[in-house]
C-alpha atoms as a PDB file:
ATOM      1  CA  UNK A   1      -2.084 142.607 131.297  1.00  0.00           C
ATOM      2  CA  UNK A   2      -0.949 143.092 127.550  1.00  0.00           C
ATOM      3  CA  UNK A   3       0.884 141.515 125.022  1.00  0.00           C
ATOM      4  CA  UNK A   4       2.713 144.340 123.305  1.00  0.00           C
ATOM      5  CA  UNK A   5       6.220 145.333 123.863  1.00  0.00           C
ATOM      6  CA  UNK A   6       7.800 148.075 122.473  1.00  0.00           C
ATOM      7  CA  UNK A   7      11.022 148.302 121.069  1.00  0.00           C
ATOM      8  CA  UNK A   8      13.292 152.326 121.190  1.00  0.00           C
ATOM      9  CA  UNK A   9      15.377 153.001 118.927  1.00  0.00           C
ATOM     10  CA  UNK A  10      17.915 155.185 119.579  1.00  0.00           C
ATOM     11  CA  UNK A  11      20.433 157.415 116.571  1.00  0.00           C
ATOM     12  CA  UNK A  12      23.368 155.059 116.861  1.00  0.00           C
ATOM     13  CA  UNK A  13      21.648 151.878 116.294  1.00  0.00           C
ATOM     14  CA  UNK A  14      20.750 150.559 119.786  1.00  0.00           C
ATOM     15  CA  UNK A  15      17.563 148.902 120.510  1.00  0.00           C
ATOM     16  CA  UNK A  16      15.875 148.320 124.047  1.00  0.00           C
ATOM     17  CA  UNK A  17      12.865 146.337 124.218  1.00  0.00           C
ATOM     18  CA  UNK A  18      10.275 147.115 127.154  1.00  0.00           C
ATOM     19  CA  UNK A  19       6.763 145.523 128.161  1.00  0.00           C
ATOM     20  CA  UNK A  20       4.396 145.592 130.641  1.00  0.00           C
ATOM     21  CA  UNK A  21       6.958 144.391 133.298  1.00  0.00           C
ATOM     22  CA  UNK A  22       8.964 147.468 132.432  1.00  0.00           C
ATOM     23  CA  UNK A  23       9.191 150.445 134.644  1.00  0.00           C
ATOM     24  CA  UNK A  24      11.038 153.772 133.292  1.00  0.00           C
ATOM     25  CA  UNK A  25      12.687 156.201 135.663  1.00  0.00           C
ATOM     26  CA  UNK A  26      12.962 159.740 134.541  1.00  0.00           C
ATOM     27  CA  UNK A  27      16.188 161.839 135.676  1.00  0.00           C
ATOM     28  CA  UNK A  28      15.557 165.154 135.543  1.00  0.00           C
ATOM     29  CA  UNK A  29      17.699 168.474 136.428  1.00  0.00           C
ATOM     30  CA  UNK A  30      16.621 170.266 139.985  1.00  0.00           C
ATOM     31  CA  UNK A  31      17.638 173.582 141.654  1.00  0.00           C
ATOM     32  CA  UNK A  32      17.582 173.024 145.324  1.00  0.00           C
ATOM     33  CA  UNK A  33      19.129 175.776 147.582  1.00  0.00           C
ATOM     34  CA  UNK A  34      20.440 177.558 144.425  1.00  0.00           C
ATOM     35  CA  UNK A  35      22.156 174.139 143.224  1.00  0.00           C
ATOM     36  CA  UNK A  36      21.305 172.340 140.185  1.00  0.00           C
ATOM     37  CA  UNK A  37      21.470 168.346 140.353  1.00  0.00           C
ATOM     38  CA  UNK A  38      20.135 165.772 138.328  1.00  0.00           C
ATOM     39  CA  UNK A  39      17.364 163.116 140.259  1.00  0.00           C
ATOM     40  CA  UNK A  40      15.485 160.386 139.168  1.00  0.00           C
ATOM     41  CA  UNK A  41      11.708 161.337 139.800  1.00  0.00           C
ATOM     42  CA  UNK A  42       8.530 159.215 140.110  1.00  0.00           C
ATOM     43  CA  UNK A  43       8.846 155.740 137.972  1.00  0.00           C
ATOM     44  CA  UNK A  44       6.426 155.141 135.083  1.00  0.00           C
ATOM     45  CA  UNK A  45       5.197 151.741 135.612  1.00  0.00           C
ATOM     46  CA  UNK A  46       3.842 150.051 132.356  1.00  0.00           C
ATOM     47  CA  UNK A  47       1.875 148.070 133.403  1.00  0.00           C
ATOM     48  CA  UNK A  48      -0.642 151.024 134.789  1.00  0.00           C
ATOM     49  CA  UNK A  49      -0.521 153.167 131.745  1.00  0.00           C
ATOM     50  CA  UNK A  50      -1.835 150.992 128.781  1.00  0.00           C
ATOM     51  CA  UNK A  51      -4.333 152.394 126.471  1.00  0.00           C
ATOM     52  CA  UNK A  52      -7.107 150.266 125.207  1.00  0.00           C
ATOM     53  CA  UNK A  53      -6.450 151.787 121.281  1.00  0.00           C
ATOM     54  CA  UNK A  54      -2.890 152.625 121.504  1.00  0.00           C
ATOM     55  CA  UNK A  55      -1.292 151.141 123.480  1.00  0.00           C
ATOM     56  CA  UNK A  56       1.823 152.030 125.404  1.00  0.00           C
ATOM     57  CA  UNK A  57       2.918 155.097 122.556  1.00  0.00           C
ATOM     58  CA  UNK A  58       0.377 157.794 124.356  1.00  0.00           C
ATOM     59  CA  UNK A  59       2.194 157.529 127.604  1.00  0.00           C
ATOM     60  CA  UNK A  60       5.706 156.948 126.381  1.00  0.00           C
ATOM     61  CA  UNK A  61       5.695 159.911 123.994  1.00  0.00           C
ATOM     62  CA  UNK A  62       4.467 162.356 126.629  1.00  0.00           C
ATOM     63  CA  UNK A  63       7.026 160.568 129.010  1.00  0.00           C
ATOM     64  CA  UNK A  64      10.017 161.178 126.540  1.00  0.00           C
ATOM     65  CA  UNK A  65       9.036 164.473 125.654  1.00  0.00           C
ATOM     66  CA  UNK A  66       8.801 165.871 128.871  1.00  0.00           C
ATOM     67  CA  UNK A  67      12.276 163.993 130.450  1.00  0.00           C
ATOM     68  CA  UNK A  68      15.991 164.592 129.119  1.00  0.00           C
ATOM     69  CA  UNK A  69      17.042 161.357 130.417  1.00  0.00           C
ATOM     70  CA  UNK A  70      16.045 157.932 131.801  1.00  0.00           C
ATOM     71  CA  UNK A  71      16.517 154.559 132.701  1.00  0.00           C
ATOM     72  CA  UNK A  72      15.100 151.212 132.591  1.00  0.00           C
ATOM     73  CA  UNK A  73      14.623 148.665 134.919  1.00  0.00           C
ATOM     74  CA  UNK A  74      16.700 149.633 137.579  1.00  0.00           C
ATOM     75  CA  UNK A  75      17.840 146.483 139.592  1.00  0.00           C
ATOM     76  CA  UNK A  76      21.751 147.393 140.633  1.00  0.00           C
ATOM     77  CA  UNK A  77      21.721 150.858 140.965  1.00  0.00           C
ATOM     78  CA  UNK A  78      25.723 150.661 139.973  1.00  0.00           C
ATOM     79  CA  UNK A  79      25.185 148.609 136.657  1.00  0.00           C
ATOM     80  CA  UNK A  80      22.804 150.398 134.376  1.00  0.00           C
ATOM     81  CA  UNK A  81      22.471 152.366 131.320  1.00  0.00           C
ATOM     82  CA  UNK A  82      21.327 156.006 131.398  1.00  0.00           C
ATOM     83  CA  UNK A  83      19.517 156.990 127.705  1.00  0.00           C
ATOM     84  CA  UNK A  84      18.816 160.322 126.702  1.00  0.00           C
ATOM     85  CA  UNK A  85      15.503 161.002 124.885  1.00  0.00           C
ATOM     86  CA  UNK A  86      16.607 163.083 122.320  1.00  0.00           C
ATOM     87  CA  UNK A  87      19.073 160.380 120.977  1.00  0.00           C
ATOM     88  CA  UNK A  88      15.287 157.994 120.159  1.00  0.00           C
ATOM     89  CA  UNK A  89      14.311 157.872 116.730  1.00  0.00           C
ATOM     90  CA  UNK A  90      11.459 155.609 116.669  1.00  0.00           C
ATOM     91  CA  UNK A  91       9.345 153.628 119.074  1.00  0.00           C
ATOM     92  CA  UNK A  92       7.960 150.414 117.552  1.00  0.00           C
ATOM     93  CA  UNK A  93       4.911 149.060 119.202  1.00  0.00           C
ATOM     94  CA  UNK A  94       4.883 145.203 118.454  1.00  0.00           C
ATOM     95  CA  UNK A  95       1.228 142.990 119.515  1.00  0.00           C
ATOM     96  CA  UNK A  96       3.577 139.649 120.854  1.00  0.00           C
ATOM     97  CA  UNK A  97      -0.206 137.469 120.429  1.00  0.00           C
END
């Protein structure tokens, strides 16, 4: 378990905050059956991918840069926020100790 958090900015001045008790789904567009559709894919569960140097920033920057979209924490399925990666201007890694 960590203490870091980190906190996204995105363009228009939004900030989300996520820790180790975050998990990220990417939504990516498919072609199934000569139809395209977005779907979320596998989560990215924080709290598996920390690095000993670095923190969460190795696995979040390969996670952003390889998904158009995502969301956070999904509890209600009908209440939640869908971000788009290109919109994130800096990730701040912060030690919370």
């Amino acid at each position: 378990m960590s203490d870091f958090e980190v906190i996204i900015h995105f363009s228009n001045g939004d900030k989300v905050t996520i820790d180790e008790k975050s998990f990220i789904l990417p939504i990516k567009l498919v072609e199934y059956k000569d139809e395209k559709f977005c779907s979320k894919l596998q989560p990215l569960n924080l709290e598996e991918v920390f690095h000993i140097h670095d923190g969460y920033i190795p696995e979040l920057t390969t996670f952003f840069a390889l998904n158009e979209f995502f969301t956070i924490d999904e509890i209600d399925s009908y209440n939640k926020k869908v971000y788009k990666t290109s919109s994130i201007v800096m990730l701040e890694q912060i030690d919370k100790r």
